[in-house]
Protein backbone atom coordinates (compact mmCIF):
# COMPACT_ATOMS: atom_id res chain seq x y z
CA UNK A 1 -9.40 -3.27 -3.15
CA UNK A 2 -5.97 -4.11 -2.98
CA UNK A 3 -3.91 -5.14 0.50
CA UNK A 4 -2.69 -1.90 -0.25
CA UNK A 5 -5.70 -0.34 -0.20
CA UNK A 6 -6.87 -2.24 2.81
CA UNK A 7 -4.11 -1.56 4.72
CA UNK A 8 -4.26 2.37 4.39
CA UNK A 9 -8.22 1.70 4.88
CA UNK A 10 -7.84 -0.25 8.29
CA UNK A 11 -5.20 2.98 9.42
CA UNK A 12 -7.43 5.41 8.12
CA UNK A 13 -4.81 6.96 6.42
CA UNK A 14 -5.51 9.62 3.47
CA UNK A 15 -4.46 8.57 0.16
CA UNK A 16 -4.20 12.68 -1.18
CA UNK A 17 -1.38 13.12 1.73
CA UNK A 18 0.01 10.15 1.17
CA UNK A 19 0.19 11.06 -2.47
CA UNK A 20 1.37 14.26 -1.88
CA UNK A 21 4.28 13.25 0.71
CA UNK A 22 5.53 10.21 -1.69
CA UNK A 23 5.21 12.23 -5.00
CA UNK A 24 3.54 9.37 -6.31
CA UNK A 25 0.13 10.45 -8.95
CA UNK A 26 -3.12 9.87 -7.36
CA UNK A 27 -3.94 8.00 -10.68
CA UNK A 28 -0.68 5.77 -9.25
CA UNK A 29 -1.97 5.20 -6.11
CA UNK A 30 -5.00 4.47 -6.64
CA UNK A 31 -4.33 2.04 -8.92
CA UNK A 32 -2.36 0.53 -6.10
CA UNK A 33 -4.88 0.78 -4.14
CA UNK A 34 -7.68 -0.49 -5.74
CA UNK A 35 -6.30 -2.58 -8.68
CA UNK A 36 -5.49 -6.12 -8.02
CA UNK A 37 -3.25 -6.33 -11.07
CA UNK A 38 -1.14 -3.40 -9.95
CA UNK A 39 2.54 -3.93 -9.21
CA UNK A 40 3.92 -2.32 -6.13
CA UNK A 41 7.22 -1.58 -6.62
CA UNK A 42 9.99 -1.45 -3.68
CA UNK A 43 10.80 1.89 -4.50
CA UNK A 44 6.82 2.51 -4.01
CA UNK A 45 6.42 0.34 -0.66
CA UNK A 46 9.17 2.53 0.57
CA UNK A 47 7.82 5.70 -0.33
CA UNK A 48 4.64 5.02 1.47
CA UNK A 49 5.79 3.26 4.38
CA UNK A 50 8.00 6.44 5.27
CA UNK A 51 5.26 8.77 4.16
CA UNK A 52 2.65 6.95 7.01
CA UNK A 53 5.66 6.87 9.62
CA UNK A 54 6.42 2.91 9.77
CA UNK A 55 8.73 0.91 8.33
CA UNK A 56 8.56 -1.06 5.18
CA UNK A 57 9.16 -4.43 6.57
CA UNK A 58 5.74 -3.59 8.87
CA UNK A 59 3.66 -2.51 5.78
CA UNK A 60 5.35 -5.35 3.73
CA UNK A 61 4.34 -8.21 6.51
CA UNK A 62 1.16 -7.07 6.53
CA UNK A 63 0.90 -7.68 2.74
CA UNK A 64 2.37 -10.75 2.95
CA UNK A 65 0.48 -12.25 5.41
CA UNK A 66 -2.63 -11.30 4.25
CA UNK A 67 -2.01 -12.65 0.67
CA UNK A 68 -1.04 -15.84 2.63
CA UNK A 69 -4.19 -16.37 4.49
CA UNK A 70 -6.12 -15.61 1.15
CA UNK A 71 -4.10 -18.05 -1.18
CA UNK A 72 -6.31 -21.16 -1.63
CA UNK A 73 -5.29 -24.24 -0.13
């Protein structure tokens, strides 16, 4: 699972509606969800951080700071 997909996880947020509000494929977002060698795009982060009503620097920290505290030292 991505930090993506952990994020929406953690909120219990539903991918479909999330899908369906960004007009982003389910094939799309689940491959951002659950593919660790998927690229989010801005354009994408955007997209879904309006569609689950925050803003993208709050679902963009979150990334961030989780791939920080994973990254080996």
């Amino acid at each position: 699972m991505t930090l993506l997909g952990i994020y929406l996880y953690r909120k219990s947020i539903n991918k479909a509606e999330v899908s369906r509000k960004t007009k982003l494929s389910p094939s799309r977002l689940s491959e951002l969800t659950l593919n660790e060698k998927s690229r989010l795009r801005v354009t994408e982060l955007c997209l879904i951080a309006e569609a689950v009503d925050v803003p993208p620097c709050e679902l963009l920290t979150f990334i961030c700071d989780e791939a920080n505290r994973n990254e080996p030292r």
